[in-house]
C-alpha atoms as a PDB file:
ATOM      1  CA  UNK A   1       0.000   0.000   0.000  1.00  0.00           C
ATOM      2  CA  UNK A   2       2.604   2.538   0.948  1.00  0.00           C
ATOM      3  CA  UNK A   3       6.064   3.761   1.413  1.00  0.00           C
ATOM      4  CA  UNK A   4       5.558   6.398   4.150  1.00  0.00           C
ATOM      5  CA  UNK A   5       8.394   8.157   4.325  1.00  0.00           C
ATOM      6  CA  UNK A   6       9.183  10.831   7.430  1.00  0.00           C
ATOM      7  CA  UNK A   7       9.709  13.691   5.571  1.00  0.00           C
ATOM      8  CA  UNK A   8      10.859  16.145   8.675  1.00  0.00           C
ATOM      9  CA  UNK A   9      13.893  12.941   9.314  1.00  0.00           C
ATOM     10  CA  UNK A  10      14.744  13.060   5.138  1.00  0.00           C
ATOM     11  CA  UNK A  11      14.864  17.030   4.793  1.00  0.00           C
ATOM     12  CA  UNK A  12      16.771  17.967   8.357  1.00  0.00           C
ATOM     13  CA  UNK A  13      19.394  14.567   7.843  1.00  0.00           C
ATOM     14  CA  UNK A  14      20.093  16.406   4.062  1.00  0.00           C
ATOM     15  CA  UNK A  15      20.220  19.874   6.014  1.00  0.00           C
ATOM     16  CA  UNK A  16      22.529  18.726   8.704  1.00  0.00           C
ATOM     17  CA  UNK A  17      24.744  17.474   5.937  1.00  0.00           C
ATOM     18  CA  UNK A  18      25.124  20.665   4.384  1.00  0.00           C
ATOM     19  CA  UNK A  19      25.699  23.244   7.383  1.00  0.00           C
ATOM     20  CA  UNK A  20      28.582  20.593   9.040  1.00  0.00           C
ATOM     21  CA  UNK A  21      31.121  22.228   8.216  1.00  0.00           C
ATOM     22  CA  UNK A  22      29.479  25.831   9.570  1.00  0.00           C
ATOM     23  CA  UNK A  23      28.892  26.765   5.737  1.00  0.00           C
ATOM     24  CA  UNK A  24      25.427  28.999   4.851  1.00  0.00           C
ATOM     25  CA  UNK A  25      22.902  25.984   3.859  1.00  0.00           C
ATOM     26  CA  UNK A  26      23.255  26.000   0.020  1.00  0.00           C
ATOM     27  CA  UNK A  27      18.948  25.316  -1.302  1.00  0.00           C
ATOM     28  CA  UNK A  28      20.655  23.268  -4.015  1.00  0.00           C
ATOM     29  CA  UNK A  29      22.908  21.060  -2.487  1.00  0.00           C
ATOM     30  CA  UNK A  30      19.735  20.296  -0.236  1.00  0.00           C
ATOM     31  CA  UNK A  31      17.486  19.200  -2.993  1.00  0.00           C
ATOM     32  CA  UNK A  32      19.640  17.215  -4.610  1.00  0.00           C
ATOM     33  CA  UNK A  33      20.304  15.343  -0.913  1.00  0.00           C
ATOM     34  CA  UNK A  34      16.458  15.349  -0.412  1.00  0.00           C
ATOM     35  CA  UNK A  35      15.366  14.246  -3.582  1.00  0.00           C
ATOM     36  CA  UNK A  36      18.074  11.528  -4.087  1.00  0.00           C
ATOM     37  CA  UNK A  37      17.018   9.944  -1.195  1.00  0.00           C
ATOM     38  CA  UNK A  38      13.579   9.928  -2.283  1.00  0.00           C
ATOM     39  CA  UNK A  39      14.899   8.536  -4.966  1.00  0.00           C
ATOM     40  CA  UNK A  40      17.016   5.557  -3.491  1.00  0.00           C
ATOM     41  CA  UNK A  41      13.903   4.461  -1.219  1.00  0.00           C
ATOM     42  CA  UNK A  42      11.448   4.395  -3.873  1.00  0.00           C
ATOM     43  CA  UNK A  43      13.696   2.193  -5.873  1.00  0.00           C
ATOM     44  CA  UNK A  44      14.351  -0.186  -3.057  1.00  0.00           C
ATOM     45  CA  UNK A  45      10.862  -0.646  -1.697  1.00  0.00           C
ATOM     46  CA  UNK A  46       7.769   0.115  -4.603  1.00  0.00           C
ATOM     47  CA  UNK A  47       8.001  -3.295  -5.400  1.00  0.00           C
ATOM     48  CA  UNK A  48       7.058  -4.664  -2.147  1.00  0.00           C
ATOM     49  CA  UNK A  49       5.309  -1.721  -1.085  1.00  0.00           C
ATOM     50  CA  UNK A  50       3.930  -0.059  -4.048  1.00  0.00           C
ATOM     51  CA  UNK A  51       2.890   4.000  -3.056  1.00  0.00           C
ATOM     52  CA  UNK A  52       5.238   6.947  -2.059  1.00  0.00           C
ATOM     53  CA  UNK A  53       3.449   8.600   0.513  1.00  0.00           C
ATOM     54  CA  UNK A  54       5.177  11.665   1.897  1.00  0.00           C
ATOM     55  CA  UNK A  55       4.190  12.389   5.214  1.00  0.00           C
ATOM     56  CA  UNK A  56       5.348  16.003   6.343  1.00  0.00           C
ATOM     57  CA  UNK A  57       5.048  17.842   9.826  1.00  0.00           C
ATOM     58  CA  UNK A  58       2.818  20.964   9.981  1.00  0.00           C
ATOM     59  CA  UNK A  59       2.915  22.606  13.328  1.00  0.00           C
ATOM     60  CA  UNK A  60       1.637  19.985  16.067  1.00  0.00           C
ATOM     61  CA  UNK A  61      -1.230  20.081  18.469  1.00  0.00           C
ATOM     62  CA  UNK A  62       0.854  18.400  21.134  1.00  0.00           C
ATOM     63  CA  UNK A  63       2.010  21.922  21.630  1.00  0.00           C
ATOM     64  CA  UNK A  64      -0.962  23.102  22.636  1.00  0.00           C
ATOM     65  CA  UNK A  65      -1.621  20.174  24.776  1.00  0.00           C
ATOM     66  CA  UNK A  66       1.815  20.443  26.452  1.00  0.00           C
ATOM     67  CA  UNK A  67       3.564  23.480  26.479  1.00  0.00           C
ATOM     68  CA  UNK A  68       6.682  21.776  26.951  1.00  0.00           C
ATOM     69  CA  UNK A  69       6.952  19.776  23.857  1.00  0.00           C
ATOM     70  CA  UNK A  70       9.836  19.462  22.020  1.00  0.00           C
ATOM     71  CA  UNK A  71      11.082  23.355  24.282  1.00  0.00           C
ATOM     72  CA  UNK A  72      14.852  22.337  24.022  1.00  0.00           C
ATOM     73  CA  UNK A  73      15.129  21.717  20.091  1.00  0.00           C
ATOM     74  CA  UNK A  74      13.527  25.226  19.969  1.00  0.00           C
ATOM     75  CA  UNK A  75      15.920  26.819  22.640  1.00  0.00           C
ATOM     76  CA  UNK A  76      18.684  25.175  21.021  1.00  0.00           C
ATOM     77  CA  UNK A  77      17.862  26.853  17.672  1.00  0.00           C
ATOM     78  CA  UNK A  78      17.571  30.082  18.942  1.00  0.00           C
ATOM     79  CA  UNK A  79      21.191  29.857  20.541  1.00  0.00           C
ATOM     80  CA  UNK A  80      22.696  28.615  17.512  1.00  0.00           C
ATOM     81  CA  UNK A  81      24.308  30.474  14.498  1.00  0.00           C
ATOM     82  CA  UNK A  82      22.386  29.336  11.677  1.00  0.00           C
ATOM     83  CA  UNK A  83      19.633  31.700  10.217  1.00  0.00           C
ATOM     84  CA  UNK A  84      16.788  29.279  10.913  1.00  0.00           C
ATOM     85  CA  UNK A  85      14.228  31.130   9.039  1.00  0.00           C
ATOM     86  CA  UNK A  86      16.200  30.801   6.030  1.00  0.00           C
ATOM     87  CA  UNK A  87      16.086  27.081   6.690  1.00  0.00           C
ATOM     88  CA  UNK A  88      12.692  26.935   7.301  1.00  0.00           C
ATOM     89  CA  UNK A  89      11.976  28.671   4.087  1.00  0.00           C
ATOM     90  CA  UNK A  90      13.717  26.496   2.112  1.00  0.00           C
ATOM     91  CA  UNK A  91      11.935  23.239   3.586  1.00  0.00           C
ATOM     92  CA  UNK A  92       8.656  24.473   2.778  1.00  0.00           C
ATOM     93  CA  UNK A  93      10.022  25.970  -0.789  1.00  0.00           C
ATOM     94  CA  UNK A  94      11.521  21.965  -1.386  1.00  0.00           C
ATOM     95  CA  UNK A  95       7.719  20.945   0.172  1.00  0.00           C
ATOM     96  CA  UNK A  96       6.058  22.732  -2.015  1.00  0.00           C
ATOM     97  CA  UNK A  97       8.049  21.954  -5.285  1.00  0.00           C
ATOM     98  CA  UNK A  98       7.581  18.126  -4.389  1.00  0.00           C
ATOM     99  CA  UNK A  99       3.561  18.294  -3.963  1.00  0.00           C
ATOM    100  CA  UNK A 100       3.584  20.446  -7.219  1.00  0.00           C
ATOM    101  CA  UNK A 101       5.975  18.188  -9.168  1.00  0.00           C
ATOM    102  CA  UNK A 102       6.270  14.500  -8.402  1.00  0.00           C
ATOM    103  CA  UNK A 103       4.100  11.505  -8.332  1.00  0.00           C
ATOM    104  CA  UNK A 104       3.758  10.913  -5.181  1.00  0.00           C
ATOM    105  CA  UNK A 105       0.665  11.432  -2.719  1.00  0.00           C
ATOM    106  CA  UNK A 106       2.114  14.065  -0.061  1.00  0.00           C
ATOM    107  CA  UNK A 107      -0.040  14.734   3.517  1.00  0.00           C
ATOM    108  CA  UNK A 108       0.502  17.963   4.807  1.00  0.00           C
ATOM    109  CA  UNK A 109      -1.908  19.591   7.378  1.00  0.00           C
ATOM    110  CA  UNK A 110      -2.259  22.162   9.695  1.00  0.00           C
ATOM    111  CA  UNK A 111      -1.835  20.697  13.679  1.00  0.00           C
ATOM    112  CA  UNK A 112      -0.402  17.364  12.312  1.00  0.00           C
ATOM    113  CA  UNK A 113       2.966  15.893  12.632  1.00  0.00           C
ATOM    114  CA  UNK A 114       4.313  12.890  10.386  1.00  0.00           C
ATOM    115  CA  UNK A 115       3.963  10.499  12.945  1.00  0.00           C
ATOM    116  CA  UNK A 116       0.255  11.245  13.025  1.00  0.00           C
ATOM    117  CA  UNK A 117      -0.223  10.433   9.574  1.00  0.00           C
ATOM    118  CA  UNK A 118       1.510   7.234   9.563  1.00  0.00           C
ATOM    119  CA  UNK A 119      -0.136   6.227  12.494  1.00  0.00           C
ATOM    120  CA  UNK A 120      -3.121   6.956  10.760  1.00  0.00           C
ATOM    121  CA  UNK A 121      -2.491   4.807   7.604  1.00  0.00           C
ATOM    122  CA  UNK A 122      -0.963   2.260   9.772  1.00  0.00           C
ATOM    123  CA  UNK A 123      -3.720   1.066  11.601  1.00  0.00           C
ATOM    124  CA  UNK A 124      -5.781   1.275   8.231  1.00  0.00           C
ATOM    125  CA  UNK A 125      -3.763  -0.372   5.678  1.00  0.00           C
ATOM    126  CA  UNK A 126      -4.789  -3.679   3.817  1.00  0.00           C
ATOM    127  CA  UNK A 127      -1.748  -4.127   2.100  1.00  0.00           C
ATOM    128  CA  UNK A 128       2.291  -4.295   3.076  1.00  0.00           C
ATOM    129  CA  UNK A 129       3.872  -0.823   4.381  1.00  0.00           C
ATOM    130  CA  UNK A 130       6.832   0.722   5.523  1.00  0.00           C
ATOM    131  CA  UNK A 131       7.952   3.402   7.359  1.00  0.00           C
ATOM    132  CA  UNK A 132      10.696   5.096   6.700  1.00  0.00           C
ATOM    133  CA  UNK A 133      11.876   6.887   9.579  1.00  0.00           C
ATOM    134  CA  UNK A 134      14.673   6.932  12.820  1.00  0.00           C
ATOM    135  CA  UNK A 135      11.982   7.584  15.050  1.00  0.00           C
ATOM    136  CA  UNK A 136      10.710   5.362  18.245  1.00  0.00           C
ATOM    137  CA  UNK A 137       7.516   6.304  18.359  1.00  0.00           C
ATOM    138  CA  UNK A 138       6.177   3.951  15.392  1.00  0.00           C
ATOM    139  CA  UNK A 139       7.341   0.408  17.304  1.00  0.00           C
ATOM    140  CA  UNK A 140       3.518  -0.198  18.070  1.00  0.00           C
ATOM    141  CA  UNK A 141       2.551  -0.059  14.742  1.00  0.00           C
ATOM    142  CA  UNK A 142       4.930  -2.859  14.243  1.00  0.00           C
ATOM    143  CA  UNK A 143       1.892  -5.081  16.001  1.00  0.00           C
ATOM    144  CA  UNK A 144       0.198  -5.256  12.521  1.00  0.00           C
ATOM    145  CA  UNK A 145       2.237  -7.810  10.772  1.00  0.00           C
ATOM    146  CA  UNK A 146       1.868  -6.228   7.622  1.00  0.00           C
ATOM    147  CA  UNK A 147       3.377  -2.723   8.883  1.00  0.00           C
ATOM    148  CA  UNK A 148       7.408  -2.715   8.768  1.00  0.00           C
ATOM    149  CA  UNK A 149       9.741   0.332   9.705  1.00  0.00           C
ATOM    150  CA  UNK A 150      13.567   0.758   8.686  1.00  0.00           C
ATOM    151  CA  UNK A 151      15.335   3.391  10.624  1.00  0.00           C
ATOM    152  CA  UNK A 152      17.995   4.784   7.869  1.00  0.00           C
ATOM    153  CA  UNK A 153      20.554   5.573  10.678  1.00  0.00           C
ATOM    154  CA  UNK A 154      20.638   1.807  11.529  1.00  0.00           C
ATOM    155  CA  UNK A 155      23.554  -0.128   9.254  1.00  0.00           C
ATOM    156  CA  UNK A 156      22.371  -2.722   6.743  1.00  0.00           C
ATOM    157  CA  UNK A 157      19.116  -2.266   5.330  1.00  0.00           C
ATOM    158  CA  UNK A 158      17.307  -4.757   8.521  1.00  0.00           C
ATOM    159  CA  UNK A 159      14.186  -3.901   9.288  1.00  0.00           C
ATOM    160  CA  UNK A 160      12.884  -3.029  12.548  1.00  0.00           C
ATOM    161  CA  UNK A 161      12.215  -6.009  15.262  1.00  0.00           C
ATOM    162  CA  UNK A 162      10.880  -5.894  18.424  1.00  0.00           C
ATOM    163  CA  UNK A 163       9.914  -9.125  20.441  1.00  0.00           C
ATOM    164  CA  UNK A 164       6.566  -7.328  21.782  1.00  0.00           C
ATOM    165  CA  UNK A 165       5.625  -3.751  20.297  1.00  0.00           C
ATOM    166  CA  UNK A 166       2.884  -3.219  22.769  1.00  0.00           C
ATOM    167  CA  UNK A 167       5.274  -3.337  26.071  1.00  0.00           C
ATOM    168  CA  UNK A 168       7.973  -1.552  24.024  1.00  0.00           C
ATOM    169  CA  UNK A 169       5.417   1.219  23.556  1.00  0.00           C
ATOM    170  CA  UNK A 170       4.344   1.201  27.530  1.00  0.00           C
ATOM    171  CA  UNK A 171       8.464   1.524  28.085  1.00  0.00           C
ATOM    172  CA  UNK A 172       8.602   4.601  26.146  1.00  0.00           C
ATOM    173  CA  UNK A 173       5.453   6.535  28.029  1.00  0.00           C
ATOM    174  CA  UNK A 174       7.264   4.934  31.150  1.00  0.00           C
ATOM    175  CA  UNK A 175      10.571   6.734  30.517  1.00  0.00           C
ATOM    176  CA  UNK A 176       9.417   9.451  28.217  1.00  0.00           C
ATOM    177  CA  UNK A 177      11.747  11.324  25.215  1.00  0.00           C
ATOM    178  CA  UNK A 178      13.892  14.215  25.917  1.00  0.00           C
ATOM    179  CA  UNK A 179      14.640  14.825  22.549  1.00  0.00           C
ATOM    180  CA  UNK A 180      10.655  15.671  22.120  1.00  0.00           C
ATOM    181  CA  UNK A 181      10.776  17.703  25.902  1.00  0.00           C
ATOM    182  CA  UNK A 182       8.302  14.689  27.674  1.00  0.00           C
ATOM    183  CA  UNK A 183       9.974  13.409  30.900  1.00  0.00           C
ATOM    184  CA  UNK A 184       9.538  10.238  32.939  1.00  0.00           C
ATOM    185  CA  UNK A 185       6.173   9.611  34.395  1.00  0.00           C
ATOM    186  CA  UNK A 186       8.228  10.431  38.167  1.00  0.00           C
ATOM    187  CA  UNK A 187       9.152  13.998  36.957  1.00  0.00           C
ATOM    188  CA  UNK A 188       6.431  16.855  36.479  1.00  0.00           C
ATOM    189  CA  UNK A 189       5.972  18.824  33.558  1.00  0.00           C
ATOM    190  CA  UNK A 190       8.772  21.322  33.286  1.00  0.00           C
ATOM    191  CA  UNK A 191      11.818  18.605  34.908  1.00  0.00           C
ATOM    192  CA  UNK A 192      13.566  19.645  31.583  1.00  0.00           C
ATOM    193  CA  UNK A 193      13.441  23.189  31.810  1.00  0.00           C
ATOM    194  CA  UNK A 194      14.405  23.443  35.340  1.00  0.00           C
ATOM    195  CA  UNK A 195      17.600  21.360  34.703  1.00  0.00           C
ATOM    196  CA  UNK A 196      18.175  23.866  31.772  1.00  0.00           C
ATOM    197  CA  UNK A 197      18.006  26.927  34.344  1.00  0.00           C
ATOM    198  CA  UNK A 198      20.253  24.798  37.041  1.00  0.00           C
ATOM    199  CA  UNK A 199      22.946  24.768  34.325  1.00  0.00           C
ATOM    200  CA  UNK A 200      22.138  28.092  33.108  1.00  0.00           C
ATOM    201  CA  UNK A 201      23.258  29.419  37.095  1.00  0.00           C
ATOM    202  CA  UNK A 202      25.780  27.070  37.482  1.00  0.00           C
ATOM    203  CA  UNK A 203      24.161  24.974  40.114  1.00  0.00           C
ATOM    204  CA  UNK A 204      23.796  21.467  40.870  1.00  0.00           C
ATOM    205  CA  UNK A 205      21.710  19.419  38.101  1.00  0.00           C
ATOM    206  CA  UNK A 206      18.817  17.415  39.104  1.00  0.00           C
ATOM    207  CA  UNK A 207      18.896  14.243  38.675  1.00  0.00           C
ATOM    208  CA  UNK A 208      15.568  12.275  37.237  1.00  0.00           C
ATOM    209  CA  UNK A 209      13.706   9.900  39.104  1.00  0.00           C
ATOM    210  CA  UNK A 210      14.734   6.699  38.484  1.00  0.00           C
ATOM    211  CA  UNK A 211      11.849   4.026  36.525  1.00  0.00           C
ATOM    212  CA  UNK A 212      13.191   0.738  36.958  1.00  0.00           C
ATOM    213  CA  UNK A 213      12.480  -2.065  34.968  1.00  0.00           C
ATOM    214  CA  UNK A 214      10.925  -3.866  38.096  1.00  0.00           C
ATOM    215  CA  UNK A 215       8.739  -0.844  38.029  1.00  0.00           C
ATOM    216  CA  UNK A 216       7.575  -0.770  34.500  1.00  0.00           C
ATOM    217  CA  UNK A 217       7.221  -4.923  35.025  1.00  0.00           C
ATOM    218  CA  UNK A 218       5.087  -4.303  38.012  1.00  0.00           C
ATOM    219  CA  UNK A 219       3.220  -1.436  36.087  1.00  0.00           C
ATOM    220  CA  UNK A 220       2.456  -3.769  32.816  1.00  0.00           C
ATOM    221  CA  UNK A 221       1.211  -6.443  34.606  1.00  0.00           C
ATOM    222  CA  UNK A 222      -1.304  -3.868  36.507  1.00  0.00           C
ATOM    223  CA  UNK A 223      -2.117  -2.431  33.438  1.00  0.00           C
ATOM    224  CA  UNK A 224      -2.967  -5.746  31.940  1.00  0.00           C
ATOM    225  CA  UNK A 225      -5.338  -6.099  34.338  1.00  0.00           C
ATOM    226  CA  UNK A 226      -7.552  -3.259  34.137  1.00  0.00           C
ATOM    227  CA  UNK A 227      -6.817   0.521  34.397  1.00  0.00           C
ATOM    228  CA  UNK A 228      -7.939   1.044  37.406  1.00  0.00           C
ATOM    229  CA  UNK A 229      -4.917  -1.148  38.960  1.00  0.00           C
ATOM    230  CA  UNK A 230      -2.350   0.563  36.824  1.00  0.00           C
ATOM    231  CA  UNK A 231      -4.057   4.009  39.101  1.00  0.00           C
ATOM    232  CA  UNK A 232      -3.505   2.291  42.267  1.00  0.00           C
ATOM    233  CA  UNK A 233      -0.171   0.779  41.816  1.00  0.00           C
ATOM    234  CA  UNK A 234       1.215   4.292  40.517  1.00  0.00           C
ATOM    235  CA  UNK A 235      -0.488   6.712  42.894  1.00  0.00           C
ATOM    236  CA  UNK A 236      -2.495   9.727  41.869  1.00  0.00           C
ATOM    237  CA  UNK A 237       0.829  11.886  40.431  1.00  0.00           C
ATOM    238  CA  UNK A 238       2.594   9.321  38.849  1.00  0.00           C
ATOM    239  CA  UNK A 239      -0.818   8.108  37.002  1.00  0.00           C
ATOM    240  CA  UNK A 240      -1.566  11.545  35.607  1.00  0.00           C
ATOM    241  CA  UNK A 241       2.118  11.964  34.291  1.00  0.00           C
ATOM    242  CA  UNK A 242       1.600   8.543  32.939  1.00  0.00           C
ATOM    243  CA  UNK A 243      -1.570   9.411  31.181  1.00  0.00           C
ATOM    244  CA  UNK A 244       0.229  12.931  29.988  1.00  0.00           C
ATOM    245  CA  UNK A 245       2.391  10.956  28.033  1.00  0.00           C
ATOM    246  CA  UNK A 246       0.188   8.435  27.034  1.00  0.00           C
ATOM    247  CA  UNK A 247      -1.162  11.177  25.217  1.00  0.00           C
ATOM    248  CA  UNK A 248       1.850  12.617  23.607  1.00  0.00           C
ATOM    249  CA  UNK A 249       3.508   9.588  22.449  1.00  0.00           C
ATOM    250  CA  UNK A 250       0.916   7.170  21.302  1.00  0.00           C
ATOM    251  CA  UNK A 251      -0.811   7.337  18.457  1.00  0.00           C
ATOM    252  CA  UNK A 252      -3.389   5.653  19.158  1.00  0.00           C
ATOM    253  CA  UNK A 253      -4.591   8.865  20.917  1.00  0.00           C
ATOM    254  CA  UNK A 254      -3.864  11.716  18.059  1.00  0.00           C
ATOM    255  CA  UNK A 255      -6.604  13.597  18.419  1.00  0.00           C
ATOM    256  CA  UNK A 256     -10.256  12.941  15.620  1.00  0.00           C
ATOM    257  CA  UNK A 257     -10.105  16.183  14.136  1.00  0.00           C
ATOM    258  CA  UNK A 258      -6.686  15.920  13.338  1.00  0.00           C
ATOM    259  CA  UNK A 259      -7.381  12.575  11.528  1.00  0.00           C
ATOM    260  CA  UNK A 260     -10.287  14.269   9.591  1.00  0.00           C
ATOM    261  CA  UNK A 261      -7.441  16.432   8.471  1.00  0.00           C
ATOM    262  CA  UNK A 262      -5.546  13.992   7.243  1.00  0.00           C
ATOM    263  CA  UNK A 263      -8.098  11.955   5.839  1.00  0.00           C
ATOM    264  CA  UNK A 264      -8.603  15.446   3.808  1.00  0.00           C
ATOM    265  CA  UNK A 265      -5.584  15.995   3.111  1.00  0.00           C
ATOM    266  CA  UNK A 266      -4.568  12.429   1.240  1.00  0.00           C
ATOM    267  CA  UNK A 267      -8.031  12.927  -0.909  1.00  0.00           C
ATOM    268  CA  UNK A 268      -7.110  16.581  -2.097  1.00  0.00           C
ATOM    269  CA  UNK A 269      -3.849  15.052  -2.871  1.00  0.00           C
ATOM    270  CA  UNK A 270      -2.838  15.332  -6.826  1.00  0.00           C
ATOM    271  CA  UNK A 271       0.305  13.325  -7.764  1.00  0.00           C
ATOM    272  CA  UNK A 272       2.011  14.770 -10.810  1.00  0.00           C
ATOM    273  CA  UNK A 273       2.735  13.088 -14.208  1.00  0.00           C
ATOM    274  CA  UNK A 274       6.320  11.813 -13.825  1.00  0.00           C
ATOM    275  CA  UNK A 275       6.899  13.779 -16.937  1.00  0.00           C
ATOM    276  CA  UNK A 276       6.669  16.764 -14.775  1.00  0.00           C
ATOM    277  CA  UNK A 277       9.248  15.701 -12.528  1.00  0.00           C
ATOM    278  CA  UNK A 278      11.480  15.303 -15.804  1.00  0.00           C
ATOM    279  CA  UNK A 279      10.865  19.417 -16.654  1.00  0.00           C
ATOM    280  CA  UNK A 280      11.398  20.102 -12.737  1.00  0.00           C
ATOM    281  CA  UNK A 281      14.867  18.628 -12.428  1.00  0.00           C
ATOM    282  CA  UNK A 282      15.672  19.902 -15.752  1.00  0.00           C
ATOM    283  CA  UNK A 283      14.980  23.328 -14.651  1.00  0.00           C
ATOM    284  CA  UNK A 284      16.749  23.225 -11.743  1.00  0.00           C
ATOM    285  CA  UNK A 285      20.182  21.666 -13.092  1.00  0.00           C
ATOM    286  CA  UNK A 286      19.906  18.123 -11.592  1.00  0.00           C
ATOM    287  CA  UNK A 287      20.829  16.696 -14.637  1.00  0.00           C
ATOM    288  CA  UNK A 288      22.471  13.680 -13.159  1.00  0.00           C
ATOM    289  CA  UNK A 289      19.080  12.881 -11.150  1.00  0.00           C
ATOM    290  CA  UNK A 290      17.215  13.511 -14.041  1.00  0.00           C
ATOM    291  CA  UNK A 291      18.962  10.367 -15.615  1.00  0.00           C
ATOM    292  CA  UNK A 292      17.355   7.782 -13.476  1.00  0.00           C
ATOM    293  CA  UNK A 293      14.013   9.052 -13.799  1.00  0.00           C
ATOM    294  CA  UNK A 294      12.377   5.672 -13.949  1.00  0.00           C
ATOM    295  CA  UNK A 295      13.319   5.660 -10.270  1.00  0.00           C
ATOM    296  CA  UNK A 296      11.017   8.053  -9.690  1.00  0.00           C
ATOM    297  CA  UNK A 297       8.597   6.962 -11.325  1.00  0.00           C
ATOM    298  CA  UNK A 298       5.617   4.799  -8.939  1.00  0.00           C
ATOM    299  CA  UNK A 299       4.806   1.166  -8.962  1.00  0.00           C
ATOM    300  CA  UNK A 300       2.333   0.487 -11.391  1.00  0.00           C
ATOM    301  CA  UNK A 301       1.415  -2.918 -10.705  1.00  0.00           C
ATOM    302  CA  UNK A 302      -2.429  -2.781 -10.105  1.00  0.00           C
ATOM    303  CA  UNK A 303      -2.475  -5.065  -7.025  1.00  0.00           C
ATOM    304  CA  UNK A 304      -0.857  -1.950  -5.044  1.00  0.00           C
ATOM    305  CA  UNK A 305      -2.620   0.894  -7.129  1.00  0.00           C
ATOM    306  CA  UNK A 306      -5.480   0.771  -4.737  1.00  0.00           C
ATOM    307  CA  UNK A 307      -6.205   3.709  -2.826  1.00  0.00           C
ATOM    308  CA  UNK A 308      -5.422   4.225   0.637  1.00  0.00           C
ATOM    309  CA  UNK A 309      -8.895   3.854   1.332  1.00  0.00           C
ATOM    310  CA  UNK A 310      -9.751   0.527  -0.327  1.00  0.00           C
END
């Protein structure tokens, strides 16, 4: 049914590449790195797989619903030396040239991130997928045996295994992400930003919590039992930081209106001709990319031509 593809993890890897070496990001060394890649993964997987499906990030309502969320990638940005709203204006320009030119269906909404719109087509798809993508959040998906997920920063091309993607979910609302701002279900809401001021004054850091594994073992076995014991076991605080980031990290949860969004979104969706592709790259000079345009082009075999809401 589909290759969803990450988009955020595709563009920011090909703009992290460019500004290494401290250099002002160069637009067209990052659209030949971004649509390369696009390139190399729809080669590799449309047989299997059939669909492109380019999920892109678009704002997020997790920041409404927690003010923290992903508060250090921002901070860090601000501190930094690159002109980030040159950046961002080039992601959308590269964005916008790919849902204008290519043949590929492309998601983009206001309030949702990628890993809402995979989750979406995840727990709807009839047909073999894979996500493309370095991100954790995705291992419950993994439950549906047709739904695989290849993290390009592993080696090798081996997919993503995991003996029981349920549990491995529960772990990661358990311990929480600090690279997305959500702490441990033992800290409260702002744990990361007050370690950030501790450093900021030179004082002693924090330290978080500690959730053991006997912990989490105690709290899936609860939890397995009904809802209410999971509430007991933890105590009133712990449960309502558990159920904050039960919220935030599975997707289960994203929210309906956002899904009517997306549902919206993939319908008003107009793949280009490949043909159009062709006159884009030409245009812009990629002459060596315009070469292997047959591995742009989509798999046409009719058993994976359905759409994505057969």
């Amino acid at each position: 049914m589909a290759i969803a593809i990450d988009f955020g993890g595709v563009i920011f890897a090909s703009i992290y590449v460019d500004i290494a070496a401290g250099g002002k990001p160069q637009p067209e060394y990052i659209r030949h790195l971004v649509l390369n890649t696009i390139r190399h993964y729809n080669k590799r997987y449309r047989g299997k797989y059939g669909m492109m499906v380019l999920c892109m990030d678009k704002k997020s309502w997790r920041d409404e619903a927690f003010k923290y969320y992903k508060w250090d990638r921002r901070n860090n940005r601000d501190k930094d030396d690159n002109d980030w709203s040159e950046i961002f204006a080039i992601v959308e320009e590269i964005q916008n040239d790919l849902i204008e030119n290519f043949p590929y269906i492309v998601i983009s909404c206001d309030g949702a991130e990628a890993d809402d719109t995979i989750g979406f087509l995840a727990r709807r798809t009839k047909e073999p997928m894979i996500i493309i993508s370095n991100d954790k959040d995705f291992g419950a998906l993994l439950a549906n045996p047709l739904v695989d997920q290849y993290r390009p920063m592993t080696k090798g091309n081996d997919l993503v295994e995991l003996d029981d993607p349920k549990r491995f979910e529960f772990d990661l609302i358990m311990s929480g992400d600090k690279s997305d701002g959500v702490p441990n279900v033992r800290c409260d809401d702002d744990f990361y930003v007050g370690q950030h001021e501790q450093r900021q004054n030179d004082e002693k850091v924090t330290r978080a919590p500690s959730v053991t594994k006997k912990f989490k073992d105690a709290c899936w076995d609860a939890k397995n039992v009904s809802e209410e014991s999971l509430k007991e076991l933890m105590g009133v605080e712990v449960y309502k930081n558990y159920k904050r980031n039960e919220k935030l990290v599975s997707l289960d949860l994203t929210p309906d209106y956002i899904i009517d969004k997306i549902v919206a979104s993939i319908r008003e969706s107009k793949p280009a001709p490949i043909m159009k592709a062709m006159q884009y790259m030409v245009s812009k000079r990629m002459n060596l990319l315009a070469k292997e345009l047959s591995d742009f082009e989509v798999n046409k075999n009719p058993r994976v031509q359905k759409t994505l809401f057969n």
